[in-house]
Protein backbone atom coordinates (compact mmCIF):
# COMPACT_ATOMS: atom_id res chain seq x y z
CA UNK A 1 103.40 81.20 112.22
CA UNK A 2 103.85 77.96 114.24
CA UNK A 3 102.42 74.73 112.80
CA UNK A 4 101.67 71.63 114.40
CA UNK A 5 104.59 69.78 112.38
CA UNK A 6 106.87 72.09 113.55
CA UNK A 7 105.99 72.55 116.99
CA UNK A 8 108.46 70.79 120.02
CA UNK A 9 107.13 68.78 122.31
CA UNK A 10 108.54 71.08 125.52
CA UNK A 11 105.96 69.71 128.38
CA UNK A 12 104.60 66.17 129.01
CA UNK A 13 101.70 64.97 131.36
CA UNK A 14 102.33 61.54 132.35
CA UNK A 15 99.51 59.79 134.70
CA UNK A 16 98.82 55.93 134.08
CA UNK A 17 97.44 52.93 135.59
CA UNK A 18 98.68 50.78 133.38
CA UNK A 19 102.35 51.39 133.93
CA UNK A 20 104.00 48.53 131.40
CA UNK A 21 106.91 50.44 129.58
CA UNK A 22 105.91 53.75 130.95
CA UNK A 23 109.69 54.30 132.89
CA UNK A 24 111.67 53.48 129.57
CA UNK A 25 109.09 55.82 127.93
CA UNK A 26 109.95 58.82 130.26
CA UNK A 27 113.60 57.88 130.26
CA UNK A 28 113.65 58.28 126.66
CA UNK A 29 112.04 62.02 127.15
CA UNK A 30 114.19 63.16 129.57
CA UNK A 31 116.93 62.36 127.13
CA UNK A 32 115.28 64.66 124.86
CA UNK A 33 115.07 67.23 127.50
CA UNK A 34 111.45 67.38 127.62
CA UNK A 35 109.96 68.36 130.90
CA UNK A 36 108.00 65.79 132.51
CA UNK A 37 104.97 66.44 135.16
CA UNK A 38 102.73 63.68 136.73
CA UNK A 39 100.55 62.48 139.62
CA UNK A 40 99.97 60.19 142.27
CA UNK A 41 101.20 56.75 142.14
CA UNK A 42 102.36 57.51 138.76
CA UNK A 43 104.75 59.98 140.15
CA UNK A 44 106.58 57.44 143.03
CA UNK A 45 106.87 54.89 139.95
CA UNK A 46 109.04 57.40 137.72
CA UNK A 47 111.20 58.34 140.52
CA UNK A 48 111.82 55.60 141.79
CA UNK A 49 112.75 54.10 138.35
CA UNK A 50 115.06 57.25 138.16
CA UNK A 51 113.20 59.04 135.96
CA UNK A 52 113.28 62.88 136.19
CA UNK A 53 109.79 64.33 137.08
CA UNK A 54 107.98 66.83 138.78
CA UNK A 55 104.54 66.91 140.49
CA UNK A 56 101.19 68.12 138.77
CA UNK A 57 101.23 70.44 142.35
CA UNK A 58 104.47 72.41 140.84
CA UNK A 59 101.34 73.54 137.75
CA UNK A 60 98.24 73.69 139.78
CA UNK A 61 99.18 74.76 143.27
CA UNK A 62 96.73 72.40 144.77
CA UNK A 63 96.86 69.28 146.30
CA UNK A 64 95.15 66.30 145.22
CA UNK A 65 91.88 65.56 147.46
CA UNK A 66 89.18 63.41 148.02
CA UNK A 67 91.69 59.90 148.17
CA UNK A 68 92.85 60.97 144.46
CA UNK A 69 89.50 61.38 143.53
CA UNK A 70 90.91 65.24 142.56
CA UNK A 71 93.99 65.62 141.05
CA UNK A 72 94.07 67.04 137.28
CA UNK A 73 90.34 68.97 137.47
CA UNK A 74 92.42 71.63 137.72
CA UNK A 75 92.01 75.08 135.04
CA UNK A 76 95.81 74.99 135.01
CA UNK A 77 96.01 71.46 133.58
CA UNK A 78 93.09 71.98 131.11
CA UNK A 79 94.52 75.30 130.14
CA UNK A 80 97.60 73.91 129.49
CA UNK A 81 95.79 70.91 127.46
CA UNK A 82 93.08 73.04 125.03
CA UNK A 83 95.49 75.95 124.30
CA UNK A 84 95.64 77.01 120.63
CA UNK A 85 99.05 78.27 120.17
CA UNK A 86 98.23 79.28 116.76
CA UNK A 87 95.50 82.01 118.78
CA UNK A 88 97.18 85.23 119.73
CA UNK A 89 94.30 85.57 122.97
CA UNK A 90 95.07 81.87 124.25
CA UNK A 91 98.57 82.87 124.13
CA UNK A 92 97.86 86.12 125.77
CA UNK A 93 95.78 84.45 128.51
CA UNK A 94 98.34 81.56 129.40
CA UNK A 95 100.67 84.68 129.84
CA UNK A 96 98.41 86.36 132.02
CA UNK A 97 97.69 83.87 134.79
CA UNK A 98 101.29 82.20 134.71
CA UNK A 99 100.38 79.29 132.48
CA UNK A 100 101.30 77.11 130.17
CA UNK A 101 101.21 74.65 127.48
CA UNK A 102 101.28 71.29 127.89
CA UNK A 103 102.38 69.58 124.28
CA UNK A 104 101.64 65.63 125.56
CA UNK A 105 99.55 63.69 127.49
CA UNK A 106 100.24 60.22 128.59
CA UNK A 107 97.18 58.82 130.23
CA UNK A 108 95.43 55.42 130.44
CA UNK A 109 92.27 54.40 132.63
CA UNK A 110 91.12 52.97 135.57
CA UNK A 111 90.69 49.25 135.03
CA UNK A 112 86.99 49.48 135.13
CA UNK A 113 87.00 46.35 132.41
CA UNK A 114 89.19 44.31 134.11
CA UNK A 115 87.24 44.84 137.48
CA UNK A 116 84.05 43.92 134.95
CA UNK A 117 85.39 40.54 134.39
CA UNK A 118 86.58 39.67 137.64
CA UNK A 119 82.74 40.27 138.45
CA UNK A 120 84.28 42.85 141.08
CA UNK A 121 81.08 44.10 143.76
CA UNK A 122 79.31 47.38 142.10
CA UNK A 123 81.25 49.36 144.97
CA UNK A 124 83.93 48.60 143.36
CA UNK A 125 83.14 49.21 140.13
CA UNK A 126 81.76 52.40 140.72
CA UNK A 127 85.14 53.27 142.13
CA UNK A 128 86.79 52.40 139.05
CA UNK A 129 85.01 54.51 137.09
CA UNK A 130 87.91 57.08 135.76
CA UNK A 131 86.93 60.19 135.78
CA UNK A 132 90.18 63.19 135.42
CA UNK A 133 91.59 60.29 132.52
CA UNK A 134 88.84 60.68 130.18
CA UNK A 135 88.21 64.95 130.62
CA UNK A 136 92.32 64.91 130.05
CA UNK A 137 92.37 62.63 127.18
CA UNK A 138 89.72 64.32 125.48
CA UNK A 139 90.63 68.02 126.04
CA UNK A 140 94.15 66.58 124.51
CA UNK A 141 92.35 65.00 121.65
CA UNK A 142 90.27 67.98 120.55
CA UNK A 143 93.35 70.04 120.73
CA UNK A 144 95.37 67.67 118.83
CA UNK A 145 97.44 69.78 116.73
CA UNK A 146 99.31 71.20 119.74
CA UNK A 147 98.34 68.34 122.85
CA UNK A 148 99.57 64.89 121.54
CA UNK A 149 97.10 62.69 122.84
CA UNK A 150 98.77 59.28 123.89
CA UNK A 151 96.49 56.71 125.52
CA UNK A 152 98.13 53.82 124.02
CA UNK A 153 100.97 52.05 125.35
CA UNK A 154 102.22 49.86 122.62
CA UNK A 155 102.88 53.29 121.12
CA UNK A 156 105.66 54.56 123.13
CA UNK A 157 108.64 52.69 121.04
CA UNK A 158 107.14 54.87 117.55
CA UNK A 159 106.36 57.82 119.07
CA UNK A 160 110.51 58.06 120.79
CA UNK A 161 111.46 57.21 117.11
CA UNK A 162 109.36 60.60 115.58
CA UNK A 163 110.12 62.77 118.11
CA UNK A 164 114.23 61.84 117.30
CA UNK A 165 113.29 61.80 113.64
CA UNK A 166 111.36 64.53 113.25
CA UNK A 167 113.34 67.82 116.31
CA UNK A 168 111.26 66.89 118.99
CA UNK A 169 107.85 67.12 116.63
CA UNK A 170 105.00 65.05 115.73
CA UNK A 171 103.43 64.80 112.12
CA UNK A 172 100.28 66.88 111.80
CA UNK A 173 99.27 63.52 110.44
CA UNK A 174 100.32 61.48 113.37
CA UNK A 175 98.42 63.28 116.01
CA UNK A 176 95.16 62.94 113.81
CA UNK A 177 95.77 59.31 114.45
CA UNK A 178 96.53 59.70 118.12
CA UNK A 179 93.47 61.54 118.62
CA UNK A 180 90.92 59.27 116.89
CA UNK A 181 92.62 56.47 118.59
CA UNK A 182 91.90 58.69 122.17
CA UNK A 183 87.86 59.03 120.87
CA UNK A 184 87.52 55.31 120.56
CA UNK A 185 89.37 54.79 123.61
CA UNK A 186 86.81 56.85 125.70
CA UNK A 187 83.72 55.86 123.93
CA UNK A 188 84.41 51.89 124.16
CA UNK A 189 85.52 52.52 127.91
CA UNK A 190 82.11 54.74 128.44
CA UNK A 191 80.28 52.31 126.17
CA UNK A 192 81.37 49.45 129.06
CA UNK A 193 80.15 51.64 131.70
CA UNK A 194 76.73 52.26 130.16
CA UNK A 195 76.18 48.66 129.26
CA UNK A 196 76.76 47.57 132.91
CA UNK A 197 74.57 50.02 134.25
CA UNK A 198 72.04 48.74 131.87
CA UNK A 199 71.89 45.23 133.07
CA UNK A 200 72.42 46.65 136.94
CA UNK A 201 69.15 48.78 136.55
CA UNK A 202 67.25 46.06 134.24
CA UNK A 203 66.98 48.16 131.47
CA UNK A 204 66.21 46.16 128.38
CA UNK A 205 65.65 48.96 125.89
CA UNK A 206 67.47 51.99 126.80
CA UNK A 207 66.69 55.24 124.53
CA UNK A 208 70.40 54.91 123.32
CA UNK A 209 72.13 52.27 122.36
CA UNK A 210 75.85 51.27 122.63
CA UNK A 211 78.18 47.95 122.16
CA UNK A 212 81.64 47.98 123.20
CA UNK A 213 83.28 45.82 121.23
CA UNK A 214 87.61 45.62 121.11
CA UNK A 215 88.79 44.53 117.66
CA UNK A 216 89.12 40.58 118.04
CA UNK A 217 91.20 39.77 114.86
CA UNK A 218 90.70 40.55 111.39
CA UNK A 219 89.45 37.55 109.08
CA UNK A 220 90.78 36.52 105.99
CA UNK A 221 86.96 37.73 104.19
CA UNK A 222 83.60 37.72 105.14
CA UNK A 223 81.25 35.36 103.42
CA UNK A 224 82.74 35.76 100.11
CA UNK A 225 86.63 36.51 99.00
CA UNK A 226 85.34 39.85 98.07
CA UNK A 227 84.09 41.41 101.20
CA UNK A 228 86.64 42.60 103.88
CA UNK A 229 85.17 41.16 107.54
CA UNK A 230 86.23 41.28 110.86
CA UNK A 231 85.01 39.55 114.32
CA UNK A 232 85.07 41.91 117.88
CA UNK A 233 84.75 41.00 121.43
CA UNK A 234 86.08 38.16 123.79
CA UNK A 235 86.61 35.39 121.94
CA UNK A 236 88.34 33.72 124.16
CA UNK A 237 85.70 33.67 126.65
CA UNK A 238 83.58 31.34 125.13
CA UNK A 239 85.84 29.00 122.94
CA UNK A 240 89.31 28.55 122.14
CA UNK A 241 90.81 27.62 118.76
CA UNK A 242 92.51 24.46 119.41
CA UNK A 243 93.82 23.52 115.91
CA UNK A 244 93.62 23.85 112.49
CA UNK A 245 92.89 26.75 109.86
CA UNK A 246 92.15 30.02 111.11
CA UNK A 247 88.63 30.69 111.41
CA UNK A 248 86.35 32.64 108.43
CA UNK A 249 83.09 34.48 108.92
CA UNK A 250 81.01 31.58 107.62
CA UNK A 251 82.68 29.63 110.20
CA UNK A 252 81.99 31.72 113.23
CA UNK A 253 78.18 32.03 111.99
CA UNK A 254 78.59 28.16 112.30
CA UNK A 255 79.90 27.82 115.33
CA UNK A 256 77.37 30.62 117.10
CA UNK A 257 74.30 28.50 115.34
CA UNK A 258 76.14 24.92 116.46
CA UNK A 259 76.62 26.10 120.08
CA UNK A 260 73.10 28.06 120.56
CA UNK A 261 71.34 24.83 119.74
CA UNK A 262 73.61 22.37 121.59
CA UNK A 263 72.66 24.33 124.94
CA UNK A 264 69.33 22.61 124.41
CA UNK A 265 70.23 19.25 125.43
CA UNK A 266 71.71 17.77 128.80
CA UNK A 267 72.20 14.05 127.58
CA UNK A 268 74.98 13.09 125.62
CA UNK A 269 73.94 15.16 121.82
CA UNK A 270 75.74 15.55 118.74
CA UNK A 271 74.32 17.94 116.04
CA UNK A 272 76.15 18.35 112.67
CA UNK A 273 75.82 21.76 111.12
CA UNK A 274 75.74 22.81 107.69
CA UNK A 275 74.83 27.06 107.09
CA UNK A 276 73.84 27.29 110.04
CA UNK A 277 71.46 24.86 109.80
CA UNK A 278 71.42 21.21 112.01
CA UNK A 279 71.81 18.25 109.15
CA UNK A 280 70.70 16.08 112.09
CA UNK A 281 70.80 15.86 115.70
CA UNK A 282 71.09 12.77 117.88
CA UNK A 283 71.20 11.73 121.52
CA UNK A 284 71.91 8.76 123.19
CA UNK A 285 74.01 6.52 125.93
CA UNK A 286 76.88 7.98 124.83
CA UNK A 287 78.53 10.27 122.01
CA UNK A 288 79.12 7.74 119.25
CA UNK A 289 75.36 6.96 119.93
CA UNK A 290 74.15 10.25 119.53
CA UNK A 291 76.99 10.90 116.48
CA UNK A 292 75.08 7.74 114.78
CA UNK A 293 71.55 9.20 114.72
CA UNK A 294 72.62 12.58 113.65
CA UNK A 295 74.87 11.51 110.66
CA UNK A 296 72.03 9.12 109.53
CA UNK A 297 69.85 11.55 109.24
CA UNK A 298 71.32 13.23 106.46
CA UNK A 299 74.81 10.89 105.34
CA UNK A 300 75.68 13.90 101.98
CA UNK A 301 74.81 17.38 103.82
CA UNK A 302 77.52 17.06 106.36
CA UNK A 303 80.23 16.96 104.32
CA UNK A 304 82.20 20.00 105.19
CA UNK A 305 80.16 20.42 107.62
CA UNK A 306 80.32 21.37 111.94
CA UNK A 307 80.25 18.59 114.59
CA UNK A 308 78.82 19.85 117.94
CA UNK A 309 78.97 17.49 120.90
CA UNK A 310 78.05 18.97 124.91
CA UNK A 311 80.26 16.03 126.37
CA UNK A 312 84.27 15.72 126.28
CA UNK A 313 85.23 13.38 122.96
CA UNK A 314 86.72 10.49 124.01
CA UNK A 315 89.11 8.40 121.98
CA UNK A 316 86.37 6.11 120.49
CA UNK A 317 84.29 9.22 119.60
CA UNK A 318 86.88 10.30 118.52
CA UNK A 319 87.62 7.45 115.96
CA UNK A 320 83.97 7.24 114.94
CA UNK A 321 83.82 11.03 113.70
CA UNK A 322 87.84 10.96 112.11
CA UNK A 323 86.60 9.55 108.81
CA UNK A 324 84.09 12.55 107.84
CA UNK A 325 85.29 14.98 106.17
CA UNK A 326 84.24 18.32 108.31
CA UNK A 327 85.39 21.76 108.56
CA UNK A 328 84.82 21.98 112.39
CA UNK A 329 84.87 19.69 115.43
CA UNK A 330 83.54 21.59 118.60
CA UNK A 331 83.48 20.13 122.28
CA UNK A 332 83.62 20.96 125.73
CA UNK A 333 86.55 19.25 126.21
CA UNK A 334 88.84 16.89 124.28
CA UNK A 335 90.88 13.72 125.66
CA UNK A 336 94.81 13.86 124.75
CA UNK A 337 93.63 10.29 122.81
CA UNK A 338 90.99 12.21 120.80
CA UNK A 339 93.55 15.03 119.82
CA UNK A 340 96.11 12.89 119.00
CA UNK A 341 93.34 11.24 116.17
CA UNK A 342 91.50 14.63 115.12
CA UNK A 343 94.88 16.81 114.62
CA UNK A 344 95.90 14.40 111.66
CA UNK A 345 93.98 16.30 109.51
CA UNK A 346 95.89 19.48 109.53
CA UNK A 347 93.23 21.76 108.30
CA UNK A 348 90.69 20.45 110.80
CA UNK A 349 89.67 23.26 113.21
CA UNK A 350 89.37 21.81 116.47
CA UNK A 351 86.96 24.35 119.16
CA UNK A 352 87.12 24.10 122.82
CA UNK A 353 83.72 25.70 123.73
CA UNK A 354 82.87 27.11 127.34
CA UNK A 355 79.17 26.16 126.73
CA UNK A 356 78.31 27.01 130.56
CA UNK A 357 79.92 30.50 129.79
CA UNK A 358 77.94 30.56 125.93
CA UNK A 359 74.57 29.54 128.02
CA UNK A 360 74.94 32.26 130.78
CA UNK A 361 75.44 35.11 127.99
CA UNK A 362 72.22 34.60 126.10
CA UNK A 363 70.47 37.66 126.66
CA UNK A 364 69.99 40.39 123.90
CA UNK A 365 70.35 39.65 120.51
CA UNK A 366 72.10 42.15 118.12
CA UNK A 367 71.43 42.53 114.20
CA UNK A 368 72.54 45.07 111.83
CA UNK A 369 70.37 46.03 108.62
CA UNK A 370 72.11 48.94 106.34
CA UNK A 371 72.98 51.46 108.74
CA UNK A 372 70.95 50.26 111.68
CA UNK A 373 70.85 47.83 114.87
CA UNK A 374 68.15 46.04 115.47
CA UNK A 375 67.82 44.62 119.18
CA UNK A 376 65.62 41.73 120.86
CA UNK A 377 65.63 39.64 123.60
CA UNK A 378 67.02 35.89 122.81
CA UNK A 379 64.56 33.49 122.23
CA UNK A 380 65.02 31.37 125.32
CA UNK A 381 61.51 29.75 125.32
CA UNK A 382 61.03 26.64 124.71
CA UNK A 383 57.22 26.12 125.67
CA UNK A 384 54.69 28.57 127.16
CA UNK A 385 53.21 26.21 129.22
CA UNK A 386 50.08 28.28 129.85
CA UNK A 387 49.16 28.14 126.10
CA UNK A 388 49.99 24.35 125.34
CA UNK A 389 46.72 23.26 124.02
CA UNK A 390 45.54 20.08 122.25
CA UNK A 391 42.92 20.74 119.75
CA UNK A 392 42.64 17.17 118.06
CA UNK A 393 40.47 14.18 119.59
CA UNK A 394 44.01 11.87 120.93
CA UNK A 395 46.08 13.52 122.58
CA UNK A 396 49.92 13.04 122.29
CA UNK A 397 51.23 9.68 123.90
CA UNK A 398 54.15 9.33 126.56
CA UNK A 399 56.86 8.77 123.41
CA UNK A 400 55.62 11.33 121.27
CA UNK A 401 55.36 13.98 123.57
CA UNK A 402 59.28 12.76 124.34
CA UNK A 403 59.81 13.07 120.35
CA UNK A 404 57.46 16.77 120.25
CA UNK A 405 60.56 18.10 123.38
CA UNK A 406 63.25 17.02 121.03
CA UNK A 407 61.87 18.22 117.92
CA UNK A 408 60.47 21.09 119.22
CA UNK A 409 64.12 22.14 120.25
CA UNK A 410 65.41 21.46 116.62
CA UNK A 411 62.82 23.33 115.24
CA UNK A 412 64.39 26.68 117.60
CA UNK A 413 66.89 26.83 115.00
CA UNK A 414 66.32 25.77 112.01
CA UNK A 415 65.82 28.51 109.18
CA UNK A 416 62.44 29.32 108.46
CA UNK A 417 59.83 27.92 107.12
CA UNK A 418 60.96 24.81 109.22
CA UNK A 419 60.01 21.45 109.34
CA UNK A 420 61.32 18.85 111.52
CA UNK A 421 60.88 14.93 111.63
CA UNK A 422 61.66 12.83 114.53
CA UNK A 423 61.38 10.64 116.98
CA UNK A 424 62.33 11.07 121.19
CA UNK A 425 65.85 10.81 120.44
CA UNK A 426 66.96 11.68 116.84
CA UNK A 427 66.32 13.82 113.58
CA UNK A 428 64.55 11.21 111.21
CA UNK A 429 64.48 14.42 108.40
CA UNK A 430 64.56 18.38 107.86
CA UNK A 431 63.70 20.87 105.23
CA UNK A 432 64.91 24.28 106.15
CA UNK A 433 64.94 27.92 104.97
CA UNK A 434 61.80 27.11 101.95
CA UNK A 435 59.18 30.02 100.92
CA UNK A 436 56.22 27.31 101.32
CA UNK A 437 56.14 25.22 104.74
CA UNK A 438 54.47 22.05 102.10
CA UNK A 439 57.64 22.45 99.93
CA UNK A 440 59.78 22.26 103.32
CA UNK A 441 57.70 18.92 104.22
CA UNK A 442 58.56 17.62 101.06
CA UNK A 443 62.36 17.99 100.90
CA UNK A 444 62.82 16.55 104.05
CA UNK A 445 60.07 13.69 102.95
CA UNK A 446 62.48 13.09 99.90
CA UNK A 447 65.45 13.11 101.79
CA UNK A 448 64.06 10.57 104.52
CA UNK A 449 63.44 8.23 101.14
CA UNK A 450 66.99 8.72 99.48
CA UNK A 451 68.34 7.90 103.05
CA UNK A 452 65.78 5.09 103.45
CA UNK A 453 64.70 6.33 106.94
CA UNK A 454 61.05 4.59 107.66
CA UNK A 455 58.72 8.55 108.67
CA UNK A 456 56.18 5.93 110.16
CA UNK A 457 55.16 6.46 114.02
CA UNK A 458 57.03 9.90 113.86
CA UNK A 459 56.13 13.63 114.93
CA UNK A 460 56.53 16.53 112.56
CA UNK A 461 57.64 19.86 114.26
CA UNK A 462 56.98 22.97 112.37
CA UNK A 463 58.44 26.08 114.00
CA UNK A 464 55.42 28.36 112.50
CA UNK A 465 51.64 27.33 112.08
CA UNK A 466 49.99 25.74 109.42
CA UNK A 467 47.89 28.13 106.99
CA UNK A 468 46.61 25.22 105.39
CA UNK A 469 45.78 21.52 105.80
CA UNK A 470 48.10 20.97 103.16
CA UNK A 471 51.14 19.86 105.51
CA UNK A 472 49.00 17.74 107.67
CA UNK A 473 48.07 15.87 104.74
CA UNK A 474 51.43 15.32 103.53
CA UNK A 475 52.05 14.47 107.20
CA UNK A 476 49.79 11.33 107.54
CA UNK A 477 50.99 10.18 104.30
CA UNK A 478 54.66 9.96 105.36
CA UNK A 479 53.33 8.27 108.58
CA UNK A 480 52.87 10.94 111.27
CA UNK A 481 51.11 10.09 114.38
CA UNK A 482 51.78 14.11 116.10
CA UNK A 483 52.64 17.13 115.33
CA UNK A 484 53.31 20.19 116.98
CA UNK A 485 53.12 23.34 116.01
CA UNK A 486 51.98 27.21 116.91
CA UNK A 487 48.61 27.52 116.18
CA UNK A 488 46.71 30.62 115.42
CA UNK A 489 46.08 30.33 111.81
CA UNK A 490 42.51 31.38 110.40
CA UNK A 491 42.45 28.20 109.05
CA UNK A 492 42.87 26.02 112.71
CA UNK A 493 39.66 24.30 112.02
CA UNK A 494 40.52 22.88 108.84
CA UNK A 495 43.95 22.12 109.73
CA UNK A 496 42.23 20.43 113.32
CA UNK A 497 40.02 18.45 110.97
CA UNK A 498 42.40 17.08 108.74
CA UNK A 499 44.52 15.98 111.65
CA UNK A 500 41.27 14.19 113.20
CA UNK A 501 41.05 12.57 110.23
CA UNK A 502 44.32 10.90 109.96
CA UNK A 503 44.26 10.31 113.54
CA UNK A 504 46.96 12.46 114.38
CA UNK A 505 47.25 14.00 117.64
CA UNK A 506 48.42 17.78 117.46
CA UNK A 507 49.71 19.98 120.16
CA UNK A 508 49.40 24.11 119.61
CA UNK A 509 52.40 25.49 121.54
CA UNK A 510 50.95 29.14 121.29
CA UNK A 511 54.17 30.28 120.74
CA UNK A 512 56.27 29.98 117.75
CA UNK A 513 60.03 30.00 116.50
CA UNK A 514 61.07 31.43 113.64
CA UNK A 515 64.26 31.96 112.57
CA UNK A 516 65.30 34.24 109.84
């Protein structure tokens, strides 16, 4: 009985958009004396690179209709794609109605990506939207053992070298390959359909859920040598890798973190990142201003740390943030004067980031728990204007309510329970990521000391409400004069009461960040 391994590729489908090394590919068949049949544009391209073809017509007696839109929906082509030779009644039935088998496919899609990016008008999008491609390559892929499925162009080279190798045959083995490779194909290409339809319609929960996603590169490990990791999508659309190492896991975390929170700020802002979390965050005249106040927040954390700026680095910002030891340097743009000092250190990664690109693609948030997605919309909000509220008897003066907008964005991202010290233009202290908001307020209380930074006359942002007075007393005795946070607690009264008595005004945002 014929097997897979031993059957000969005898008949060949060729129709491609994509034509890159698709001539030298059929050249190489004909050599072999395999028949070849195509369509279209296709077609014209193979003959006229004197390649020996016939047309899809000579199979299906048809023409093709509706400007292409008809070509291979054909029974002829699909009977000649899903036949089982290994069936006695296919065979039988090809026989019958002067059919055959077709033992390869060659097809790639309509460039409905590439239109995607170019932000191509949804006419012409639509129109891009293969439809023959897709039915062929999936009939082929189902029937695998005796269609080889080819949908990948960088391919073409191996598969000439098997067919030589192995009488005009292809490994049982092989085409399992060739036809999971067709699946994902299809599904990522579908997947890019569905996801554009979702934002065209508005849709921000459809019943089913898909992300296409090409493989980016593969990473040396995920957060630990142990566990394999991998990073998919466009990286290139939102920063380029400059110099240095090659990028981990830990550091792409870092650098999503780092650029989420530098979207915050319009002045010139530097914010050094350690886990994800800001060390400190500065702004000022100018970047070695704004570098000052965030490394003097915290002068041990950043070590081997992130530096995040949302203006080019200039030579002297350049000098002023050469001396630190950090994994990471990440800006907009760098002066040739600012390379020429930050590539010294050879394992320095240097990041270009397109934060105007980063800031336009904040809309749905993706998570994975064992087995599952979970899916939210990004947390954009800053205030809820509406539901600001001041409870205490003074309300919040023209410099602290500059210090609650700048704190308030810190305390966005900064792990939960957060709390956040500062004045209109700087981090003063921050305790991230404790169990108890109090022992948050007193790590960064204890850090403020070792660094001898003065808490007197600042605000304390806390990105989820107070349960207790507790904070608010620990508050007034590192100096507080406002605080913001949530509101909502059982406990507001107390919490109000305490403030009152310290003299502290307090602002209830009514809306609250946290950040797990």
């Amino acid at each position: 009985m014929k097997t897979a391994d031993s059957h000969k590729i005898r008949n060949c489908l060729i129709s491609v958009f994509d034509k890159t090394g698709v001539a030298e590919f059929a050249k190489e068949l004909n050599k072999l004396a395999i028949t070849i049949y195509s369509t279209g544009g296709t077609l014209e391209h193979l003959i006229e690179n004197g390649v020996n073809c016939h047309s899809i017509r000579e199979i299906t007696d048809f023409p093709e209709i509706l400007d292409g839109r008809v070509k291979t929906l054909h029974p002829a082509i699909h009977s000649g794609l899903l036949a089982r030779l290994d069936n006695e009644k296919h065979l039988n039935e090809l026989k019958l109605h002067n059919l055959f088998s077709l033992d390869m496919l060659v097809v790639n899609l309509y460039p409905f990506e590439k239109q995607l990016d170019a932000n191509s008008p949804h006419d012409v999008l639509i129109e891009n939207i293969d439809i023959g491609g897709p039915a062929m390559l999936r009939a082929a892929a189902k029937n695998y053992l005796w269609t080889a499925p080819i949908v990948n162009p960088n391919r073409y080279k191996e598969i000439i070298n098997l067919l030589k190798k192995n009488d005009e045959s292809l490994p049982k083995e092989y085409r399992e390959i060739l036809a999971g490779e067709v699946f994902f194909h299809t599904s990522y290409y579908d997947s890019l359909i569905a996801e554009y339809f979702q934002k065209y319609n508005q849709v921000e929960f459809p019943e089913r859920f898909s992300i296409p996603m090409k493989l980016s590169q593969s990473l040396r490990y995920g957060e630990n040598p142990h566990q394999k990791a991998a990073i998919y999508g466009n990286l290139s659309k939102y920063f380029s890798h400059l110099h240095g190492k090659e990028l981990s896991y830990n550091n792409i975390l870092d650098i999503d973190a780092a650029m989420n929170l530098i979207i915050e700020f319009e002045n010139p802002t530097v914010a050094i990142i350690k886990h994800t979390n800001p060390c400190g965050v500065g702004s000022g005249s100018d970047l070695i201003e704004a570098y000052d106040k965030a490394y003097a927040t915290d002068t041990v954390s950043p070590y081997g740390g992130i530096i995040i700026v949302n203006q080019m680095i200039d030579e002297d910002a350049a000098q002023a943030m050469h001396s630190l030891f950090t994994e990471i340097i990440i800006a907009p743009e760098f002066s040739e004067e600012a390379l020429a000092i930050l590539t010294k250190k050879r394992d320095r990664r240097l990041i270009q980031a397109n934060l105007s690109e980063y800031r336009k693609s904040q809309n749905m948030q993706v998570k994975s728990v064992t087995n599952l997605f979970l899916l939210q919309a990004r947390d954009r909000v800053l205030f809820d204007r509406k539901k600001l509220n001041v409870p205490t008897k003074r309300e919040p003066n023209s410099n602290e309510w500059l210090s609650i907008i700048f704190a308030w964005k810190i305390a966005k991202h900064v792990k939960s329970n957060s709390i956040i010290f500062s004045k209109k233009d700087r981090t003063l202290a921050i305790g991230a990521g404790q169990m108890s908001r109090v022992d948050s307020a007193l790590i960064a209380i204890d850090k403020a000391k070792r660094e001898g930074i003065d808490l007197n006359g600042s605000i304390l942002a806390s990105d989820a409400f107070f349960p207790y007075p507790d904070a608010v007393e620990q508050a007034a005795k590192a100096g507080v004069t406002a605080i913001v946070q949530p509101g909502g607690a059982m406990r507001d009264e107390q919490v109000i009461e305490e403030a009152n008595k310290h003299n502290i005004a307090m602002l209830f945002t009514g809306i609250r960040h946290f950040r797990h």
